[in-house]
PDB file of N, CA and C in Angstrom:
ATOM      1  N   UNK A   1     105.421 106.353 104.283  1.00  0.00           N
ATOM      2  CA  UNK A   1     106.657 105.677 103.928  1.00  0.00           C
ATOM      3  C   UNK A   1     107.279 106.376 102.725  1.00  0.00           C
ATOM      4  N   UNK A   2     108.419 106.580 102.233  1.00  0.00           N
ATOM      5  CA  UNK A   2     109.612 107.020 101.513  1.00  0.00           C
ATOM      6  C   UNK A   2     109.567 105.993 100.614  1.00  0.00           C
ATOM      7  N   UNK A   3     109.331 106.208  98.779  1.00  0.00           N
ATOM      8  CA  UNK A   3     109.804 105.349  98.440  1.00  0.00           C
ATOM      9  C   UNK A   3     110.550 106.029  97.201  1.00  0.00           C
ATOM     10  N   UNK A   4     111.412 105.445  96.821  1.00  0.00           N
ATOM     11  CA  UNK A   4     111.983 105.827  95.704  1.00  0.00           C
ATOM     12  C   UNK A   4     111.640 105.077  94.061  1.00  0.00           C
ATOM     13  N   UNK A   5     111.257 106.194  93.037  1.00  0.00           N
ATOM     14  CA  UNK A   5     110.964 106.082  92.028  1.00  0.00           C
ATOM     15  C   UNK A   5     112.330 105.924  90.894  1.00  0.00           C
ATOM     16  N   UNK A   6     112.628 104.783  90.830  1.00  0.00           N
ATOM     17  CA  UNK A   6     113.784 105.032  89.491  1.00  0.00           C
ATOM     18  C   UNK A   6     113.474 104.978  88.080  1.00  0.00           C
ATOM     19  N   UNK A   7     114.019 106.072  87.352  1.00  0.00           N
ATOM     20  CA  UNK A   7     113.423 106.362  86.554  1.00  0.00           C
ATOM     21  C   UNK A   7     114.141 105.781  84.985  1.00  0.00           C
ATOM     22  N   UNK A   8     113.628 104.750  84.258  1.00  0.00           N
ATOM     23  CA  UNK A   8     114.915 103.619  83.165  1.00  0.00           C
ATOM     24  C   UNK A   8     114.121 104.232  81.870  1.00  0.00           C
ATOM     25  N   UNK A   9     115.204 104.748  80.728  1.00  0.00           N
ATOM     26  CA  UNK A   9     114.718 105.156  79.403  1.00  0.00           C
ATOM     27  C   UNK A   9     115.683 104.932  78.348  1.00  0.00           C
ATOM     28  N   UNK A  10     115.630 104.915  77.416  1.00  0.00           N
ATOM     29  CA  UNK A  10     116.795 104.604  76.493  1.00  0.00           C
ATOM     30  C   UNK A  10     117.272 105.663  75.925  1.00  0.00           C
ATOM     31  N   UNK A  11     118.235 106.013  76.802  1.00  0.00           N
ATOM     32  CA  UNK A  11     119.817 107.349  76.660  1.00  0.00           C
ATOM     33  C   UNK A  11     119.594 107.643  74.994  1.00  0.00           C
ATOM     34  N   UNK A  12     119.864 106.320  74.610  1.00  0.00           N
ATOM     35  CA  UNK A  12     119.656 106.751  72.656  1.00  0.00           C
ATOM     36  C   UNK A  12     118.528 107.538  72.335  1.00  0.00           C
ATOM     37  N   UNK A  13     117.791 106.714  72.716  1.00  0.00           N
ATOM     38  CA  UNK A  13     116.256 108.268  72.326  1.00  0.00           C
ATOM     39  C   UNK A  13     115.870 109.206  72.667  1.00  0.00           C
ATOM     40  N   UNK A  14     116.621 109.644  74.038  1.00  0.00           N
ATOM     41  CA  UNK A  14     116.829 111.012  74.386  1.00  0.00           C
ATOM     42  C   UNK A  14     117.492 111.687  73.561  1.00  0.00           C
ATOM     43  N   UNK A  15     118.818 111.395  73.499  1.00  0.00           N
ATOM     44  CA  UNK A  15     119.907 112.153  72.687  1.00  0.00           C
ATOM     45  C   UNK A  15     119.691 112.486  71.619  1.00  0.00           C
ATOM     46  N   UNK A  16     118.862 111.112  70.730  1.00  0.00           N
ATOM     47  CA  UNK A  16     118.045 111.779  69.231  1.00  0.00           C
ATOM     48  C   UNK A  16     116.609 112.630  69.698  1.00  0.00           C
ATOM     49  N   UNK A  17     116.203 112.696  70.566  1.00  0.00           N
ATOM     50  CA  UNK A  17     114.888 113.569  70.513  1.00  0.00           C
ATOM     51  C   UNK A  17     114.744 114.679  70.140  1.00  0.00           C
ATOM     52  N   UNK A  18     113.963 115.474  69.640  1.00  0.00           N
ATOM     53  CA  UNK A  18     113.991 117.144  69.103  1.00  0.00           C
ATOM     54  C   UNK A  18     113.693 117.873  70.021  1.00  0.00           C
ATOM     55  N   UNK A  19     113.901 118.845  69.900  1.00  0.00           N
ATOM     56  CA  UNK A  19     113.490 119.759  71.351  1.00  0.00           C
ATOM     57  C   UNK A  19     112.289 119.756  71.594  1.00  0.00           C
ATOM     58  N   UNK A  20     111.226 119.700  70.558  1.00  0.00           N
ATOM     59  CA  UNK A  20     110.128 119.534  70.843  1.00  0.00           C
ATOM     60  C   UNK A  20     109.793 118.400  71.836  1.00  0.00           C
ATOM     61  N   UNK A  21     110.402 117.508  71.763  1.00  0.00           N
ATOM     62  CA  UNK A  21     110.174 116.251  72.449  1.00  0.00           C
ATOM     63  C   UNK A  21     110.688 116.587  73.567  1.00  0.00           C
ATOM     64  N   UNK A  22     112.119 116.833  73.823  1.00  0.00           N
ATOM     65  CA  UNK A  22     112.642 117.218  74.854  1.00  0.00           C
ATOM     66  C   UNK A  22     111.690 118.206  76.021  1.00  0.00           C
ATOM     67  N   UNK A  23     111.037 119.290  75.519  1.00  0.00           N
ATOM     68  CA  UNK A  23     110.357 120.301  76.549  1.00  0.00           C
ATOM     69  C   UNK A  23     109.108 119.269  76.860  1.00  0.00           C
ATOM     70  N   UNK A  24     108.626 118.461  75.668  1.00  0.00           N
ATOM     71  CA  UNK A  24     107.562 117.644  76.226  1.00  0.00           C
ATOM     72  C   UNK A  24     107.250 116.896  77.538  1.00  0.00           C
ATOM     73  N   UNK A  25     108.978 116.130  77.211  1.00  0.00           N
ATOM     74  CA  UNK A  25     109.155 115.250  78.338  1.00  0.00           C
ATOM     75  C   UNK A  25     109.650 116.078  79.996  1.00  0.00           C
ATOM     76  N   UNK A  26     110.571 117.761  79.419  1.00  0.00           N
ATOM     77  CA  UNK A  26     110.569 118.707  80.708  1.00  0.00           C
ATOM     78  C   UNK A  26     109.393 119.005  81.313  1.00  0.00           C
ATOM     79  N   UNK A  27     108.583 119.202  80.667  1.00  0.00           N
ATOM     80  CA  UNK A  27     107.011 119.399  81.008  1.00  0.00           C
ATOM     81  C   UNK A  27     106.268 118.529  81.773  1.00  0.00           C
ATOM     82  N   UNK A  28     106.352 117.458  81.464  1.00  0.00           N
ATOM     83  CA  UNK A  28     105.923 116.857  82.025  1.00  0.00           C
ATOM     84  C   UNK A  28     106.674 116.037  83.715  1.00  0.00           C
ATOM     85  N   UNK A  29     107.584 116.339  83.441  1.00  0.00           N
ATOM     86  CA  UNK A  29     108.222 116.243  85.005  1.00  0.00           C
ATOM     87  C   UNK A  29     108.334 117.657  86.226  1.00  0.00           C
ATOM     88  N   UNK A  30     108.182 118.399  85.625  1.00  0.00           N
ATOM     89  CA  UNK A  30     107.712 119.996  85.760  1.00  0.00           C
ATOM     90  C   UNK A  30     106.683 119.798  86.910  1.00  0.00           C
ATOM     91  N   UNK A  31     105.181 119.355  85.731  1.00  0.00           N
ATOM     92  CA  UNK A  31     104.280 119.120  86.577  1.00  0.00           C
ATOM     93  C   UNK A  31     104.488 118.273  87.785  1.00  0.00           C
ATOM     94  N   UNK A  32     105.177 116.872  87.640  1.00  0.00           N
ATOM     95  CA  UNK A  32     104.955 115.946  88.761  1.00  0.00           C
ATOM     96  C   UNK A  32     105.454 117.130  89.711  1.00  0.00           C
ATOM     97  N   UNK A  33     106.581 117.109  89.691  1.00  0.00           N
ATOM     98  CA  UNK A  33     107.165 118.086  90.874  1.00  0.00           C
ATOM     99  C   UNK A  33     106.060 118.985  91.323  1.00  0.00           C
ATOM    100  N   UNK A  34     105.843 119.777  90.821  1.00  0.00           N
ATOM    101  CA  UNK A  34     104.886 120.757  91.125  1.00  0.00           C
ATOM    102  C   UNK A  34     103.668 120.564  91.854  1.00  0.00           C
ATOM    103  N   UNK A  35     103.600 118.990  91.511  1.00  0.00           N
ATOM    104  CA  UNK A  35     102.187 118.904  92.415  1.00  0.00           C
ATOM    105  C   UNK A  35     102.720 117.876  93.694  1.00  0.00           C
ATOM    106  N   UNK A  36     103.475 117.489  93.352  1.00  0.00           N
ATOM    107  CA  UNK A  36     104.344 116.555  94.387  1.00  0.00           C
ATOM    108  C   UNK A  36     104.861 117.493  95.801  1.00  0.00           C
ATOM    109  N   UNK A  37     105.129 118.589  95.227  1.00  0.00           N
ATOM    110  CA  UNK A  37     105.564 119.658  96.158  1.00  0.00           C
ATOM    111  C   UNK A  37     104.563 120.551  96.879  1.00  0.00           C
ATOM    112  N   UNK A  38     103.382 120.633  96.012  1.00  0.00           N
ATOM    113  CA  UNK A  38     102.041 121.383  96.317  1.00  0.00           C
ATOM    114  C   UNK A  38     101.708 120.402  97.693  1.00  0.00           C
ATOM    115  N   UNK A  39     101.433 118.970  97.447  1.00  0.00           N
ATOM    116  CA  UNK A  39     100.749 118.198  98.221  1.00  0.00           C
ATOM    117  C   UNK A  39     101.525 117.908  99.599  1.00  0.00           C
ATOM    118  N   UNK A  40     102.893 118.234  99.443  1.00  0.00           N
ATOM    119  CA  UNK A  40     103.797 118.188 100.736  1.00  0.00           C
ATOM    120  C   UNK A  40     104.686 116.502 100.697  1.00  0.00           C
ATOM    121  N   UNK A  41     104.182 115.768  99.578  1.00  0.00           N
ATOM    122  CA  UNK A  41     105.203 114.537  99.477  1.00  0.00           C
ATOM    123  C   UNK A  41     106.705 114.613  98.833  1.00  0.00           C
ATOM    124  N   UNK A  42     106.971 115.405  98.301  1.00  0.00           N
ATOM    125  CA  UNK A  42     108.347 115.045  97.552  1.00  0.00           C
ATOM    126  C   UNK A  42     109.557 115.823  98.291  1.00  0.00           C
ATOM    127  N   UNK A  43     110.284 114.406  98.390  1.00  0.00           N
ATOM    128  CA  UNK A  43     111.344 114.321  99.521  1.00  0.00           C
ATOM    129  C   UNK A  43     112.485 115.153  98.762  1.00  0.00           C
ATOM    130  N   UNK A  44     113.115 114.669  97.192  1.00  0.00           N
ATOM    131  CA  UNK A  44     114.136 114.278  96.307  1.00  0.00           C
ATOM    132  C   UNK A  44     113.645 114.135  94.586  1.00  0.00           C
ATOM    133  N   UNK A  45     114.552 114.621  94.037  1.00  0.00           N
ATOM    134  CA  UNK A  45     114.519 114.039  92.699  1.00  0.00           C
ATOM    135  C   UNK A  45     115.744 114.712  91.479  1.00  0.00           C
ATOM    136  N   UNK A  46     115.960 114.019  90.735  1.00  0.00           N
ATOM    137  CA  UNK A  46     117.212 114.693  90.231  1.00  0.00           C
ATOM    138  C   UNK A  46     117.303 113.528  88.860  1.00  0.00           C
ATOM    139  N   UNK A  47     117.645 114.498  87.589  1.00  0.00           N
ATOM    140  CA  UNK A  47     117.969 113.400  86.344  1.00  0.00           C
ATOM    141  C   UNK A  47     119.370 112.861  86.689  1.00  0.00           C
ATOM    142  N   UNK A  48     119.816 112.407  85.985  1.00  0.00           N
ATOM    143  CA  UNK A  48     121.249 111.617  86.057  1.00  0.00           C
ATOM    144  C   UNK A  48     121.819 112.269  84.700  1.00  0.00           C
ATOM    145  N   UNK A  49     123.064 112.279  84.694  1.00  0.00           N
ATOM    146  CA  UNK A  49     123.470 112.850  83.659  1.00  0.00           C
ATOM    147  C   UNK A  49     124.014 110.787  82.617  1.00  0.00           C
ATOM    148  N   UNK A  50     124.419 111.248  81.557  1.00  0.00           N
ATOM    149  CA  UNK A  50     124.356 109.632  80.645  1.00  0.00           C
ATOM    150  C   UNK A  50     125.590 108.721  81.486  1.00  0.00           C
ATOM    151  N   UNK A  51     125.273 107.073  80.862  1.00  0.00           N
ATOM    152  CA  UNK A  51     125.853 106.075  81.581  1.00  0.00           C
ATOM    153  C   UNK A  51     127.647 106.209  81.142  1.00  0.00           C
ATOM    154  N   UNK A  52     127.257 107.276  79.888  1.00  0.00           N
ATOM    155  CA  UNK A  52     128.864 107.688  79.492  1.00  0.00           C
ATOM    156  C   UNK A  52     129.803 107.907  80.505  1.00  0.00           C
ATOM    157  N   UNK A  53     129.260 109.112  81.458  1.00  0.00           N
ATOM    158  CA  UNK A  53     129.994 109.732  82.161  1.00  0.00           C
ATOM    159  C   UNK A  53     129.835 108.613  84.018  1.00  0.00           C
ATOM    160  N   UNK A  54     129.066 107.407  83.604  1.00  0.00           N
ATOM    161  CA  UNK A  54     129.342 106.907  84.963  1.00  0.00           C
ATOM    162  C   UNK A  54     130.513 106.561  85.476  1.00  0.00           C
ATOM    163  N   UNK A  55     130.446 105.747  86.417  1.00  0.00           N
ATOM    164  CA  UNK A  55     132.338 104.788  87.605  1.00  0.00           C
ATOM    165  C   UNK A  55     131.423 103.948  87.953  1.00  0.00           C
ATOM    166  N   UNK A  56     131.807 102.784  87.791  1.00  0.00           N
ATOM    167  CA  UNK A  56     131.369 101.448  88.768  1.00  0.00           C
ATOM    168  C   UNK A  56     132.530 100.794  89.235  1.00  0.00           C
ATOM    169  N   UNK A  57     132.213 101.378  90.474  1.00  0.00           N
ATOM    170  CA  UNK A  57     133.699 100.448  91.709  1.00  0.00           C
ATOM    171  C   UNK A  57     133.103  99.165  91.841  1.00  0.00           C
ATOM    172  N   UNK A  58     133.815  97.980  91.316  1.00  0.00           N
ATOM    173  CA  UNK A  58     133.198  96.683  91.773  1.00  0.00           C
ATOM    174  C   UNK A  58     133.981  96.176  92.933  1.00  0.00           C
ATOM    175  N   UNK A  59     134.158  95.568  93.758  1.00  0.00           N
ATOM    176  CA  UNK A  59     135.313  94.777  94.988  1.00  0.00           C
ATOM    177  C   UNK A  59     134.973  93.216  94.513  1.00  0.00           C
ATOM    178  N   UNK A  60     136.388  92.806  94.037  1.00  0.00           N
ATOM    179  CA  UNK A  60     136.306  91.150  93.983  1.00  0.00           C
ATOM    180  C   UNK A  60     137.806  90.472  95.114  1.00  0.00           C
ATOM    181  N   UNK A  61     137.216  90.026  95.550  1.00  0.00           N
ATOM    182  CA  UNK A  61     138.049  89.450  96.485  1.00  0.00           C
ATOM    183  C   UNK A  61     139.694  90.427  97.330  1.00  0.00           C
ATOM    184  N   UNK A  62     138.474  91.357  97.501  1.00  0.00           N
ATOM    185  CA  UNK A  62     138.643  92.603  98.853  1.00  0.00           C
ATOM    186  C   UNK A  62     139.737  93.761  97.535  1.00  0.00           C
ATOM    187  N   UNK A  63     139.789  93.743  96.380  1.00  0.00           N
ATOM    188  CA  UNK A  63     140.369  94.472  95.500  1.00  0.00           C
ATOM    189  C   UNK A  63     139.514  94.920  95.045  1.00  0.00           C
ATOM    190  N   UNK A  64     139.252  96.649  95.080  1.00  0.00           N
ATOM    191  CA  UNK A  64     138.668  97.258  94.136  1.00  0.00           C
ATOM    192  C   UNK A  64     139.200  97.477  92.921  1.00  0.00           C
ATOM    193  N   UNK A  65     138.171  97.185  92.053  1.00  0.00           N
ATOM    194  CA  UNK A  65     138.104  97.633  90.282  1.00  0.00           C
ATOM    195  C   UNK A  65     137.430  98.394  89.875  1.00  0.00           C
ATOM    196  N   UNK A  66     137.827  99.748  89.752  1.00  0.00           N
ATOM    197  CA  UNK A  66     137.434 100.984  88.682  1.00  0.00           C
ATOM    198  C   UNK A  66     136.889 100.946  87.416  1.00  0.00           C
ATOM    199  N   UNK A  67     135.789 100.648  86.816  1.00  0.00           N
ATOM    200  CA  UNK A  67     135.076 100.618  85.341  1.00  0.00           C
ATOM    201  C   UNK A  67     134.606 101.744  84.544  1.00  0.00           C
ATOM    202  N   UNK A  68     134.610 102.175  83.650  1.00  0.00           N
ATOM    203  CA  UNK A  68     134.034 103.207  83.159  1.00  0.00           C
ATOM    204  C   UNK A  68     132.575 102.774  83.159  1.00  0.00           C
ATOM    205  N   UNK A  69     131.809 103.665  82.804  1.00  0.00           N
ATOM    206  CA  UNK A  69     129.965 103.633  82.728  1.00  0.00           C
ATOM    207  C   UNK A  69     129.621 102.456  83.784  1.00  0.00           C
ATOM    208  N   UNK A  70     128.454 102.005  83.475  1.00  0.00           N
ATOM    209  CA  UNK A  70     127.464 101.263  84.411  1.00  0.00           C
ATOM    210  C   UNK A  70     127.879  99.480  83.874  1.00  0.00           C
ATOM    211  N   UNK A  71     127.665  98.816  84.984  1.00  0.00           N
ATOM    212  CA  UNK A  71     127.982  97.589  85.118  1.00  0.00           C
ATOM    213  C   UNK A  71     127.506  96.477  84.526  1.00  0.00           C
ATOM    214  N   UNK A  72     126.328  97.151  84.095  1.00  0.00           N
ATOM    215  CA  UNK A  72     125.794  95.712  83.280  1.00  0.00           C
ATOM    216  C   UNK A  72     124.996  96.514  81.558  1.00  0.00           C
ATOM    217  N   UNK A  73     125.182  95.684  80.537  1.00  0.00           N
ATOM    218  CA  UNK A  73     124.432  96.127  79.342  1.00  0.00           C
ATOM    219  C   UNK A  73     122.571  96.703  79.405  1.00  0.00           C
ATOM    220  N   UNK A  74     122.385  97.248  79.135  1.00  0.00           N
ATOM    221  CA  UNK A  74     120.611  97.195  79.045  1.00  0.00           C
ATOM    222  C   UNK A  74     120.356  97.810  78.133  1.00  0.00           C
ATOM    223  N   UNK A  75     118.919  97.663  77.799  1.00  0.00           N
ATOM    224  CA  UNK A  75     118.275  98.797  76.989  1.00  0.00           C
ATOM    225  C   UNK A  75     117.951  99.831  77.030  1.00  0.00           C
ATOM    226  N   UNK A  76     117.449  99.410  78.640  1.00  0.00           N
ATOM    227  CA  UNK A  76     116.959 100.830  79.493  1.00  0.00           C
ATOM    228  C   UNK A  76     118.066 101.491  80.615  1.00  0.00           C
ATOM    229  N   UNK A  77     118.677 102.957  80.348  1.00  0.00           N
ATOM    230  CA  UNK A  77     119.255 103.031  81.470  1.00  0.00           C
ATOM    231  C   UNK A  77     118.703 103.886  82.344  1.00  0.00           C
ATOM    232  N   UNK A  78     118.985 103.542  83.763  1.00  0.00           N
ATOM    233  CA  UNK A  78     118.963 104.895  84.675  1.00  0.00           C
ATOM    234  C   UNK A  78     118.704 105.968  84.796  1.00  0.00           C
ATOM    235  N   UNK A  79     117.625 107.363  84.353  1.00  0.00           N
ATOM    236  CA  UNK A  79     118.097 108.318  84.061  1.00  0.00           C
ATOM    237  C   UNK A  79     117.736 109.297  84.904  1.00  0.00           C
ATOM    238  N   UNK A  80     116.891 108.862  86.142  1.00  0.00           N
ATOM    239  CA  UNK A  80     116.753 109.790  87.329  1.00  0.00           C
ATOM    240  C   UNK A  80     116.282 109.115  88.324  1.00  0.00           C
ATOM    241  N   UNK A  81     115.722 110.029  89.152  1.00  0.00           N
ATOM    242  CA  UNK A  81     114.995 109.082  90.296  1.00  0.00           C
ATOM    243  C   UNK A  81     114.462 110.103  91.051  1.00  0.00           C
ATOM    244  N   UNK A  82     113.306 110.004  91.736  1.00  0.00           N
ATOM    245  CA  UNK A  82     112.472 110.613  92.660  1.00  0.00           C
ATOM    246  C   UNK A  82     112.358 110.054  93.788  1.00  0.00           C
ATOM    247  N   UNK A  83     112.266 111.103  95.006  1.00  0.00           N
ATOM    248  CA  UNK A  83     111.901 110.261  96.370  1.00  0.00           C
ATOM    249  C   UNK A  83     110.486 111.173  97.312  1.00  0.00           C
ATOM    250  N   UNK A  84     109.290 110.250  97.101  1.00  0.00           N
ATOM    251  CA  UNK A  84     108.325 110.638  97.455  1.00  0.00           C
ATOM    252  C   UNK A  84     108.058 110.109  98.838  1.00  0.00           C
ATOM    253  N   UNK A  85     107.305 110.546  99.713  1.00  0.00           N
ATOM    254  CA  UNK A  85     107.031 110.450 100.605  1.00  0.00           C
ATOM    255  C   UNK A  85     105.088 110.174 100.854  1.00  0.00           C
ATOM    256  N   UNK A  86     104.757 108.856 100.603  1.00  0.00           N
ATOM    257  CA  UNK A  86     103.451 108.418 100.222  1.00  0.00           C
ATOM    258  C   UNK A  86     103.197 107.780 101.449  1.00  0.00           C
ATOM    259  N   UNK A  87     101.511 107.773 101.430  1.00  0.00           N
ATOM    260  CA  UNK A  87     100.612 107.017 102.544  1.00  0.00           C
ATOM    261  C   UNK A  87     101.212 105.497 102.524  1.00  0.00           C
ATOM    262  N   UNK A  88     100.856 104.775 100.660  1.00  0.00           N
ATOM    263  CA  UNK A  88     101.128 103.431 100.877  1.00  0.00           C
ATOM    264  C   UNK A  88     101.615 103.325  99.358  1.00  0.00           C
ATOM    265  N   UNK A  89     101.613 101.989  98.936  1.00  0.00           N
ATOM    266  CA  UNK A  89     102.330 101.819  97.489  1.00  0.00           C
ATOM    267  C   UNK A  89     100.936 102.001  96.230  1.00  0.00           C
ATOM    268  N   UNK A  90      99.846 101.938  96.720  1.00  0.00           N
ATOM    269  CA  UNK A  90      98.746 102.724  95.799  1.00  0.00           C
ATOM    270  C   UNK A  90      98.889 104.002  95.648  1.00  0.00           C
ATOM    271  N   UNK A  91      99.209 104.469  96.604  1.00  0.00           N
ATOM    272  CA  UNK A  91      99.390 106.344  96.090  1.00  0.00           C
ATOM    273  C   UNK A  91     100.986 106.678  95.444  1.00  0.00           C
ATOM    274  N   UNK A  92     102.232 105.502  95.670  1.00  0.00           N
ATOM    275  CA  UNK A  92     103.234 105.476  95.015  1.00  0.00           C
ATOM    276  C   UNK A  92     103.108 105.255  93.358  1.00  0.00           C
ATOM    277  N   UNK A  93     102.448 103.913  93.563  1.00  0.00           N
ATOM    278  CA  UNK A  93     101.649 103.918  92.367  1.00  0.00           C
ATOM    279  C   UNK A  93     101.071 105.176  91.552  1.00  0.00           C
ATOM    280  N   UNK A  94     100.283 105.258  91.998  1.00  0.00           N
ATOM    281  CA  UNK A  94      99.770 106.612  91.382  1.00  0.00           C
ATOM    282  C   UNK A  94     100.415 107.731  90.736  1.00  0.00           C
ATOM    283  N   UNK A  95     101.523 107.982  91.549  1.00  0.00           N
ATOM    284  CA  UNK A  95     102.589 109.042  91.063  1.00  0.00           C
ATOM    285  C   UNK A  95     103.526 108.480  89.893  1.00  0.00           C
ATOM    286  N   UNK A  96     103.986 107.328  90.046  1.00  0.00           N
ATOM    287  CA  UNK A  96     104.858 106.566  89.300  1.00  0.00           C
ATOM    288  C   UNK A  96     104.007 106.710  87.356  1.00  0.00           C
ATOM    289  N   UNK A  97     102.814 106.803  87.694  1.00  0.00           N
ATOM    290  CA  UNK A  97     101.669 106.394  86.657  1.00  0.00           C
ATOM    291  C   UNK A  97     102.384 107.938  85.697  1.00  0.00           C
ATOM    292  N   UNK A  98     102.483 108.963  86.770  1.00  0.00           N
ATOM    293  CA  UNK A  98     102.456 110.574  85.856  1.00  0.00           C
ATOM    294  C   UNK A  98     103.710 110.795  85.734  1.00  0.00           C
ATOM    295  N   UNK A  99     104.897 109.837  85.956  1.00  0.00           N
ATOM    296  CA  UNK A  99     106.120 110.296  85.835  1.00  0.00           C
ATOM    297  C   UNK A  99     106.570 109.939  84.124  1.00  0.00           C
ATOM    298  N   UNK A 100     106.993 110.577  83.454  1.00  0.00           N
ATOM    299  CA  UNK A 100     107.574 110.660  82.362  1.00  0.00           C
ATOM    300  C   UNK A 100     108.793 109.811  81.812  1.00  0.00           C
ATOM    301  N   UNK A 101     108.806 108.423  81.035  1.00  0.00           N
ATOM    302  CA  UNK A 101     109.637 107.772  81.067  1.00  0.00           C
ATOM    303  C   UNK A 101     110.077 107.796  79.376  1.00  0.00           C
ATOM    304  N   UNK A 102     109.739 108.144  78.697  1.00  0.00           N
ATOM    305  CA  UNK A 102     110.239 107.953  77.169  1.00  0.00           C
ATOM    306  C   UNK A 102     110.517 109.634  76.348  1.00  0.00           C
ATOM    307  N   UNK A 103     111.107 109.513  75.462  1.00  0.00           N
ATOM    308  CA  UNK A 103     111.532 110.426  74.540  1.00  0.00           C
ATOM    309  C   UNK A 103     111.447 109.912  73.069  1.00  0.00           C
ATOM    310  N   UNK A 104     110.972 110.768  72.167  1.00  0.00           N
ATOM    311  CA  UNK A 104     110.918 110.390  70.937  1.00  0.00           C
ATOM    312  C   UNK A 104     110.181 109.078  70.960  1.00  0.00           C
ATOM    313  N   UNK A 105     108.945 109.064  71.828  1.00  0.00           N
ATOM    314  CA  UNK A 105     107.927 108.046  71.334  1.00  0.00           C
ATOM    315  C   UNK A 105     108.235 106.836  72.271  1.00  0.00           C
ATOM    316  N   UNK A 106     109.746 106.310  72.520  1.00  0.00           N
ATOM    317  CA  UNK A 106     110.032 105.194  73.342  1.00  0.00           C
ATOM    318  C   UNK A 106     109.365 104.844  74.645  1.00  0.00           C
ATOM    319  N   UNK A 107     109.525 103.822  75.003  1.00  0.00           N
ATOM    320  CA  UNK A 107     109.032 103.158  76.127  1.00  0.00           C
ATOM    321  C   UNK A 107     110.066 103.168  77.056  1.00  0.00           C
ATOM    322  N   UNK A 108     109.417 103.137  78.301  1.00  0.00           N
ATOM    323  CA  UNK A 108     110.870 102.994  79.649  1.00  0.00           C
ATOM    324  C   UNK A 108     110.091 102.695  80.881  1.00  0.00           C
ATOM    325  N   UNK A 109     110.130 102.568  82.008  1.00  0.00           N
ATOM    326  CA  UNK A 109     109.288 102.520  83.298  1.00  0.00           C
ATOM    327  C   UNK A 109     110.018 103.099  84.399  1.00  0.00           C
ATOM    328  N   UNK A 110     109.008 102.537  85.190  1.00  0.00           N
ATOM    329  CA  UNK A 110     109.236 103.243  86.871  1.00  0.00           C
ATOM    330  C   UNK A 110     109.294 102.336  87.795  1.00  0.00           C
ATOM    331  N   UNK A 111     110.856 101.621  88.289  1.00  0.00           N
ATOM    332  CA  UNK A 111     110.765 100.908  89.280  1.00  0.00           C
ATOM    333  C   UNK A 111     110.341 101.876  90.969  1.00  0.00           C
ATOM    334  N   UNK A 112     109.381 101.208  91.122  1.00  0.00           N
ATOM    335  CA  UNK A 112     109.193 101.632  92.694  1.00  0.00           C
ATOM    336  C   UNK A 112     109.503 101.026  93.965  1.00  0.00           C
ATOM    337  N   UNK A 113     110.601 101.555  94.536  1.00  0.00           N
ATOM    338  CA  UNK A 113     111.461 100.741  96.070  1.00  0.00           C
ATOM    339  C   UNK A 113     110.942 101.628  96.794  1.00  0.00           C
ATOM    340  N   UNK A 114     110.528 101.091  98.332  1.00  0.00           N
ATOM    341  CA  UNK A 114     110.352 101.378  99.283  1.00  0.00           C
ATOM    342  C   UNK A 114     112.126 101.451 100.081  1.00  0.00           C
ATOM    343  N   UNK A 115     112.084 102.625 100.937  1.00  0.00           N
ATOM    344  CA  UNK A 115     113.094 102.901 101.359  1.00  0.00           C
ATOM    345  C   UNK A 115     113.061 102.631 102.604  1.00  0.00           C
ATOM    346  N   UNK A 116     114.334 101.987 103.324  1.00  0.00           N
ATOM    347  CA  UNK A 116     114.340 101.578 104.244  1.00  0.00           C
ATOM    348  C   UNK A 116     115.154 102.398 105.680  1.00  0.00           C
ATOM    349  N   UNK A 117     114.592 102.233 106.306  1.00  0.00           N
ATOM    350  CA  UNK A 117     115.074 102.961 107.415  1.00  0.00           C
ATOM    351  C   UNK A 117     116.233 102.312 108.418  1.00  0.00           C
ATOM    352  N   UNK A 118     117.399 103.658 108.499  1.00  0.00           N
ATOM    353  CA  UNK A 118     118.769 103.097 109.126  1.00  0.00           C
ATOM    354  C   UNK A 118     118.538 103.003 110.895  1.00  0.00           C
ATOM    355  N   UNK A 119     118.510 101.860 111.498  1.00  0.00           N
ATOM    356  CA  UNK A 119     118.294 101.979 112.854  1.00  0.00           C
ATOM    357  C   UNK A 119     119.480 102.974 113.926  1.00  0.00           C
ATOM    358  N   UNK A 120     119.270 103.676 114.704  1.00  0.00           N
ATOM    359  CA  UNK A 120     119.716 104.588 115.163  1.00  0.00           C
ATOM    360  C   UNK A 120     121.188 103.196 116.233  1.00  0.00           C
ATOM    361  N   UNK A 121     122.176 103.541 115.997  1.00  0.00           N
ATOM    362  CA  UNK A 121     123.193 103.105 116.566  1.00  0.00           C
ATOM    363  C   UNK A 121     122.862 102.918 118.544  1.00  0.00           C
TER     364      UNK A 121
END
């Protein structure tokens, strides 16, 4: 099964991180890939660039509304996502465990969705 790893960190502590921190945290997504790709699971993956530069089209009563950045406040935003291709959600698990979520010391996590499949028309 396909599931997708989203990856939530706080944009602020990236942006202050030192490079040192910065190659830390490249490094360490380096590896996932690398072995993600060795083993034949990784579908996808890509950082996001900041919630600065997002669009959130909302539709309220069949009118779309154009927003700058992301739709709701948080601490943690968005800042990539991976799409692995795992036996079950223990071995999703597993990967989620080595993915790299903080900068400059911070905390962030790894939501893990199972991806769903579009039935053929």
């Amino acid at each position: 099964m396909r599931y997708m790893f989203l990856i939530y960190s706080r944009e602020t502590e990236i942006a202050e991180g030192s490079a040192a921190d910065i190659l830390k945290v490249r490094a360490g997504h380096w590896a996932v890939l690398d072995e993600t790709r060795r083993r034949g699971v990784f579908c996808a993956g890509e950082p996001l660039r900041p919630t600065a530069m997002a669009t959130t089209v909302r539709v309220e009563g069949g009118t779309s509304m154009i927003l700058d950045g992301p739709f709701a406040e948080t601490k943690e935003q968005l800042a990539g996502y991976y799409i692995l291709d795992c036996e079950n959600l223990d071995e999703a698990i597993d990967w989620a465990k080595q993915i790299p979520t903080s900068c400059k010391g911070g905390e962030g996590c790894v939501e893990i969705r199972p991806i769903g499949e579009i039935p053929p028309l």
